[in-house]
PDB file of N, CA and C in Angstrom:
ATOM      1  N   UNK A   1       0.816  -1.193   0.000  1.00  0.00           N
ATOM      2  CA  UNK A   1       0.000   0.000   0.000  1.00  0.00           C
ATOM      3  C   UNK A   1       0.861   1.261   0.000  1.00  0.00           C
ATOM      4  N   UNK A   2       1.979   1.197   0.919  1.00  0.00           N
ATOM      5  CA  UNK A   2       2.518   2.537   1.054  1.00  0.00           C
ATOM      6  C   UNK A   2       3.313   2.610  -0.718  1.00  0.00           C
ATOM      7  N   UNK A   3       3.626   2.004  -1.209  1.00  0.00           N
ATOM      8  CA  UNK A   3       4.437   2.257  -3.130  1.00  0.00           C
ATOM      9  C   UNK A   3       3.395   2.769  -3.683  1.00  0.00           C
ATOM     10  N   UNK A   4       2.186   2.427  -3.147  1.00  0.00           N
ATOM     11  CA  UNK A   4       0.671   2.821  -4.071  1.00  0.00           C
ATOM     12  C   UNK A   4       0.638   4.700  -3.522  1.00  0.00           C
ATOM     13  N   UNK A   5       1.253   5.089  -2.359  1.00  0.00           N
ATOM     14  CA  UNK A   5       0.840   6.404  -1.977  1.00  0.00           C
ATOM     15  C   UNK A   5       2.470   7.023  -2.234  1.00  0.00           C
ATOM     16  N   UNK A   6       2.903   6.319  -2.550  1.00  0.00           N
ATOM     17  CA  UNK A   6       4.407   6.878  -2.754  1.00  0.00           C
ATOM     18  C   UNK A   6       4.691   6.865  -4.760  1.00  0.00           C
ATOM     19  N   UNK A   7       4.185   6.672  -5.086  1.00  0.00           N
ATOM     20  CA  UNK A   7       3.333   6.829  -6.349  1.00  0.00           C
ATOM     21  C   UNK A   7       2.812   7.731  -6.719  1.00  0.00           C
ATOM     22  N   UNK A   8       1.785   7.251  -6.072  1.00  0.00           N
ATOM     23  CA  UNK A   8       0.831   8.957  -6.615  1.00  0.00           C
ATOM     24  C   UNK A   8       1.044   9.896  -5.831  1.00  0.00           C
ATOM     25  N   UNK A   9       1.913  10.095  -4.879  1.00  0.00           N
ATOM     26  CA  UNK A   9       2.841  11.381  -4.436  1.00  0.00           C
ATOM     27  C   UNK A   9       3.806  11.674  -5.610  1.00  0.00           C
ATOM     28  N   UNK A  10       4.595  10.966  -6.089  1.00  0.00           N
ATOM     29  CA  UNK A  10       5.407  10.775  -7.302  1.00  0.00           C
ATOM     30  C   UNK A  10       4.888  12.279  -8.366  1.00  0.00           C
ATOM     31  N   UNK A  11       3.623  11.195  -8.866  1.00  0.00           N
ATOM     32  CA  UNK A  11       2.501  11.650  -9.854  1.00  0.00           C
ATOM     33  C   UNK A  11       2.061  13.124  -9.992  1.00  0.00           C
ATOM     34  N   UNK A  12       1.659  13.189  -8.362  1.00  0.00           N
ATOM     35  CA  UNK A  12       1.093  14.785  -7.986  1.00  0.00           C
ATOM     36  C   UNK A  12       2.424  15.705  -8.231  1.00  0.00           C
ATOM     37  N   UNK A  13       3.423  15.384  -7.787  1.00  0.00           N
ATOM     38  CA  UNK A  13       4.664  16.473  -7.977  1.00  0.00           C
ATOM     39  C   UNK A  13       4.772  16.345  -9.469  1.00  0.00           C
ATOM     40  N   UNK A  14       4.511  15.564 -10.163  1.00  0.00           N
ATOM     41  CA  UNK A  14       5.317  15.683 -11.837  1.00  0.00           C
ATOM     42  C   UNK A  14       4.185  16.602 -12.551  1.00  0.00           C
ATOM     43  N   UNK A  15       3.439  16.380 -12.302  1.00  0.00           N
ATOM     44  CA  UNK A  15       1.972  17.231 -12.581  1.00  0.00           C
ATOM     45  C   UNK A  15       1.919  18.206 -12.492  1.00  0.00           C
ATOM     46  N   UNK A  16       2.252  18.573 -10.886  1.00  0.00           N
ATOM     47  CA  UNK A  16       2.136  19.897 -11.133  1.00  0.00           C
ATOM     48  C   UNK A  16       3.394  21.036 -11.639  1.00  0.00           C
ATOM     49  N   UNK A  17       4.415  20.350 -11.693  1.00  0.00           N
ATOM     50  CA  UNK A  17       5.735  20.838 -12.066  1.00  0.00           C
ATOM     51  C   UNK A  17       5.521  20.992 -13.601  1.00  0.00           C
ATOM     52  N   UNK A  18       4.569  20.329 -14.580  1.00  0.00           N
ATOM     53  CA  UNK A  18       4.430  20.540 -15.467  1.00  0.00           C
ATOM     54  C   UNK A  18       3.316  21.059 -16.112  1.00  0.00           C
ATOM     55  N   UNK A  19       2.293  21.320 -15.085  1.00  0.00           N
ATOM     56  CA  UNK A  19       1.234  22.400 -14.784  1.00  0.00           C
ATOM     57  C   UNK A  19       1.914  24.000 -14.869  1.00  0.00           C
ATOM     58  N   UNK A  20       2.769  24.353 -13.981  1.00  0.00           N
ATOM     59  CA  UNK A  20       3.200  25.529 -14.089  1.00  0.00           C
ATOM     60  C   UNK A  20       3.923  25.708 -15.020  1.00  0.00           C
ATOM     61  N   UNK A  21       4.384  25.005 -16.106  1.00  0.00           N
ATOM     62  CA  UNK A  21       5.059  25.608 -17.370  1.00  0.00           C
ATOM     63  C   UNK A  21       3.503  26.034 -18.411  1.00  0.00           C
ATOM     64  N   UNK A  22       2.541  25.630 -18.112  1.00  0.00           N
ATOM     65  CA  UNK A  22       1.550  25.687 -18.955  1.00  0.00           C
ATOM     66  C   UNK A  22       0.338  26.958 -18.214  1.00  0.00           C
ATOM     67  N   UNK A  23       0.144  27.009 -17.053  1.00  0.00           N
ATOM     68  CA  UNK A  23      -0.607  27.659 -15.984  1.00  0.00           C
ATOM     69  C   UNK A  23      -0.349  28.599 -15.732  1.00  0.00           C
ATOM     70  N   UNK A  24       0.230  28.958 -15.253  1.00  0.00           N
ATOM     71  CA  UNK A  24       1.482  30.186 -14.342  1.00  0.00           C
ATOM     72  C   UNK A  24       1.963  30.892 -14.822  1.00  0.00           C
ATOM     73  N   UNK A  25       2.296  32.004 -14.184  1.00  0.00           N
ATOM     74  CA  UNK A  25       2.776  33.068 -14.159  1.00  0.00           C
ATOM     75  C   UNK A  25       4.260  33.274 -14.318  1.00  0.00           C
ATOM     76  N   UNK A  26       4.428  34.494 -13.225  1.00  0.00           N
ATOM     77  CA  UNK A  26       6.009  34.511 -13.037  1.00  0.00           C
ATOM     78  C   UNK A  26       5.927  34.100 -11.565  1.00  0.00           C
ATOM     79  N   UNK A  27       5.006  33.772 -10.847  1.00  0.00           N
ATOM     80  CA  UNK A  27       4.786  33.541  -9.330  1.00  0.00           C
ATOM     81  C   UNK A  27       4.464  31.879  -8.872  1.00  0.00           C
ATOM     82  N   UNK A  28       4.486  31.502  -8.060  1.00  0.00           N
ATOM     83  CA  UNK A  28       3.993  30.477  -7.215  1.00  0.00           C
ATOM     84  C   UNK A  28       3.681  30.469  -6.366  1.00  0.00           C
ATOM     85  N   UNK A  29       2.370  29.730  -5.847  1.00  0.00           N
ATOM     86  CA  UNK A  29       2.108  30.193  -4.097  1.00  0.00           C
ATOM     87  C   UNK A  29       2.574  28.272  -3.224  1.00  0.00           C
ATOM     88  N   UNK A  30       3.426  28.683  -2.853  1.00  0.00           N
ATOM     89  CA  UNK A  30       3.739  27.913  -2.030  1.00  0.00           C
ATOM     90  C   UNK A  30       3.297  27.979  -0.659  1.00  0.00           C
ATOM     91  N   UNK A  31       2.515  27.329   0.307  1.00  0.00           N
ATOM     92  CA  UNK A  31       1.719  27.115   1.132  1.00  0.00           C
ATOM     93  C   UNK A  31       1.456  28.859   2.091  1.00  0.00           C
ATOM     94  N   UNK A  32       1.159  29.332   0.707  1.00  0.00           N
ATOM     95  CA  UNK A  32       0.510  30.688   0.879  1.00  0.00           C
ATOM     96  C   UNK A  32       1.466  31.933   0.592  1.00  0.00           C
ATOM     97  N   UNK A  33       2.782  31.484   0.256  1.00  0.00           N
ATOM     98  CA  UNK A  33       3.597  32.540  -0.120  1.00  0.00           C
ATOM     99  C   UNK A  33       3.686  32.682  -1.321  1.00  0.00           C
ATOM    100  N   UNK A  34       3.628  33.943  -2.162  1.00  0.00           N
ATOM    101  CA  UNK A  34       4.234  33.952  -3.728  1.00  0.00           C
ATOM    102  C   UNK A  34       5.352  33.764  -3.580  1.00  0.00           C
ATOM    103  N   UNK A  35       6.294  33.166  -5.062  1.00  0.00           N
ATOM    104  CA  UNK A  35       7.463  32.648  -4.679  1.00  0.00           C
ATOM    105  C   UNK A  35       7.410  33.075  -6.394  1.00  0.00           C
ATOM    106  N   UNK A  36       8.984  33.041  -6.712  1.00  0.00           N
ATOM    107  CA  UNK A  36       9.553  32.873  -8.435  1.00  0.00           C
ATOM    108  C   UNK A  36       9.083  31.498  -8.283  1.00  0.00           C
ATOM    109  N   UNK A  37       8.557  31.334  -9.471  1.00  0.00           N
ATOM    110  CA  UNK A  37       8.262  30.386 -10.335  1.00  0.00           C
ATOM    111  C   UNK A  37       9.336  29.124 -10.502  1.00  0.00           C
ATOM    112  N   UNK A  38      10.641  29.916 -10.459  1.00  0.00           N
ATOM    113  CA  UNK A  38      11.287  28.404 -10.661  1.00  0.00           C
ATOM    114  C   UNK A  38      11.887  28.166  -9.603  1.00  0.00           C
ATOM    115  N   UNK A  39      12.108  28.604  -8.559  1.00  0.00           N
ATOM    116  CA  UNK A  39      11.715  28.517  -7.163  1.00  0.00           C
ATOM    117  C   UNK A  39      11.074  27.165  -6.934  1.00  0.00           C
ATOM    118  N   UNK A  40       9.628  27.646  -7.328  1.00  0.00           N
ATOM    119  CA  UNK A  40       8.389  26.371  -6.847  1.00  0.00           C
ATOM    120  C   UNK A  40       8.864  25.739  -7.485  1.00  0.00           C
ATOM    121  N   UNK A  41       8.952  25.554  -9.097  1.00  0.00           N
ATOM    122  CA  UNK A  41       9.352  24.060  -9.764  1.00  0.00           C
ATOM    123  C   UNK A  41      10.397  23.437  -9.248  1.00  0.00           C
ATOM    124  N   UNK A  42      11.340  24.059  -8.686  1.00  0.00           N
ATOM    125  CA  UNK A  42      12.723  23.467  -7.876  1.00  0.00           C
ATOM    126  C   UNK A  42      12.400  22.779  -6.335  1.00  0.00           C
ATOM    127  N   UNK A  43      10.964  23.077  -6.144  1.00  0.00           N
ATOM    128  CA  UNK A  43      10.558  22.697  -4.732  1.00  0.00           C
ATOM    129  C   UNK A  43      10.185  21.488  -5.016  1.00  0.00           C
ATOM    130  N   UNK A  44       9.129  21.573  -6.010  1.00  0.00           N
ATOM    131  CA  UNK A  44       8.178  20.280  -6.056  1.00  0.00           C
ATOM    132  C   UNK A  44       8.732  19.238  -6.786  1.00  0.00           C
ATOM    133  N   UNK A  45      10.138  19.623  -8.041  1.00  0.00           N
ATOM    134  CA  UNK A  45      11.045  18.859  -8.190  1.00  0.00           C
ATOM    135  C   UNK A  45      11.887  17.761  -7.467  1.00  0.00           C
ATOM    136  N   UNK A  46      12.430  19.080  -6.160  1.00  0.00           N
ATOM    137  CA  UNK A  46      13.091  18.283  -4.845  1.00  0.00           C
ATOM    138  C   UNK A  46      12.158  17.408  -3.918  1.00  0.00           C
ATOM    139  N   UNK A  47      10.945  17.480  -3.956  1.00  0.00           N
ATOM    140  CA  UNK A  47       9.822  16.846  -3.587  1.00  0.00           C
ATOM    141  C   UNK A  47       9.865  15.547  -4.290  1.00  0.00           C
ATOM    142  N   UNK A  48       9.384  15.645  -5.331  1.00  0.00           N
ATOM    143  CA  UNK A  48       9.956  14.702  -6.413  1.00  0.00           C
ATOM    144  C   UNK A  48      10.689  13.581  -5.714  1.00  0.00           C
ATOM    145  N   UNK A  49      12.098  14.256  -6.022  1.00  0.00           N
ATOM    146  CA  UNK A  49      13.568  13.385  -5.253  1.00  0.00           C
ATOM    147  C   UNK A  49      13.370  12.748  -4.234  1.00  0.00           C
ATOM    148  N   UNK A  50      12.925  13.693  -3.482  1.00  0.00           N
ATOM    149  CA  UNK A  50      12.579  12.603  -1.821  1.00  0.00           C
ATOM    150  C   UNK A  50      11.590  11.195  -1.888  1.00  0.00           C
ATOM    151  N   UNK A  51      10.698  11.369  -2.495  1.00  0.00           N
ATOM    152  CA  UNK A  51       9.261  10.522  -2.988  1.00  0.00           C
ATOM    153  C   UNK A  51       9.917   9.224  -3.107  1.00  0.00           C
ATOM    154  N   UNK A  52      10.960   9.663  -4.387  1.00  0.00           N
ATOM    155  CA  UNK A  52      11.112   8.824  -5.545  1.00  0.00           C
ATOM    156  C   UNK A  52      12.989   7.839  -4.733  1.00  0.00           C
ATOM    157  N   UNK A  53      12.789   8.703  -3.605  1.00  0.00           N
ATOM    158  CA  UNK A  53      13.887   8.220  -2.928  1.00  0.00           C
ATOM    159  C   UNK A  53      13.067   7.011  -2.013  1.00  0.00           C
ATOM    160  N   UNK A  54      12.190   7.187  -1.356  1.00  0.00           N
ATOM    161  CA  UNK A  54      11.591   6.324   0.279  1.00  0.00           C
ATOM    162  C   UNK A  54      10.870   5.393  -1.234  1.00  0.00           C
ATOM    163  N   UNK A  55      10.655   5.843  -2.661  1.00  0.00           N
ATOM    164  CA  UNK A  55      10.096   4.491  -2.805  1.00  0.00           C
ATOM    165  C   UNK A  55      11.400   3.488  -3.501  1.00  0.00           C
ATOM    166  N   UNK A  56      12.315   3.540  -3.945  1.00  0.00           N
ATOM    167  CA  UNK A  56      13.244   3.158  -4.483  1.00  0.00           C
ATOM    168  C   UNK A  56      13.696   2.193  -3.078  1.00  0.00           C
ATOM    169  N   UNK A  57      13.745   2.860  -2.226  1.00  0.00           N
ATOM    170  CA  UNK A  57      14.025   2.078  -0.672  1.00  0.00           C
ATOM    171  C   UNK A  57      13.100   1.309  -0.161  1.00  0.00           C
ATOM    172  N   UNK A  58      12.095   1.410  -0.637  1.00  0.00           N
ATOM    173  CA  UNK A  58      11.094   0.729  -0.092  1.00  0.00           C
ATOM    174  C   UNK A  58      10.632  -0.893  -1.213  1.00  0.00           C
ATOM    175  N   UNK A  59      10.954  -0.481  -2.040  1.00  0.00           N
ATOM    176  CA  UNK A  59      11.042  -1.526  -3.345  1.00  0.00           C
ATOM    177  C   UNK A  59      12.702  -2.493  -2.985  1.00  0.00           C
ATOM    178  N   UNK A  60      13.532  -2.055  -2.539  1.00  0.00           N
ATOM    179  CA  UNK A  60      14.703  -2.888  -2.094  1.00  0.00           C
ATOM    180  C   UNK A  60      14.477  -3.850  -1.318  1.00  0.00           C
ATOM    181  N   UNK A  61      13.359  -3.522  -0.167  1.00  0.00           N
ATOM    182  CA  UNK A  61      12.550  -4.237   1.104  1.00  0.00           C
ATOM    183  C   UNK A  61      12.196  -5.467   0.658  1.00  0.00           C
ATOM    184  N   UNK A  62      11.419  -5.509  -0.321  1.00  0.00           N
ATOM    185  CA  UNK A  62      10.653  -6.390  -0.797  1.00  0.00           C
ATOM    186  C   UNK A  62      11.106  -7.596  -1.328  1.00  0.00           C
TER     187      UNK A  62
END
């Protein structure tokens, strides 16, 4: 179950990282702050990384 939510955590960050090349501005609101734009994509990118890290580790388990 947890690869199934470590997944579509995956999913949600690639989405929206490629939402804001299509959506957006020059801004991002990151949990209520405007931010540069590539700022946020560098957030939800590094978000990304971590995800794609606990599931890579978690697939070794198995």
């Amino acid at each position: 179950m947890r690869k199934v939510l470590l997944i579509i955590g995956m999913a949600a960050a690639l989405i929206t990282v490629v939402y804001s090349f299509f959506a957006m501005g020059d801004t991002g609101s990151f949990f209520g702050f405007e931010i540069n734009i590539w700022i946020y994509r560098f957030i939800w990118l590094a978000l990304f990384g971590f995800i794609l890290n606990g599931y890579i580790k978690e697939s070794k388990k198995a």
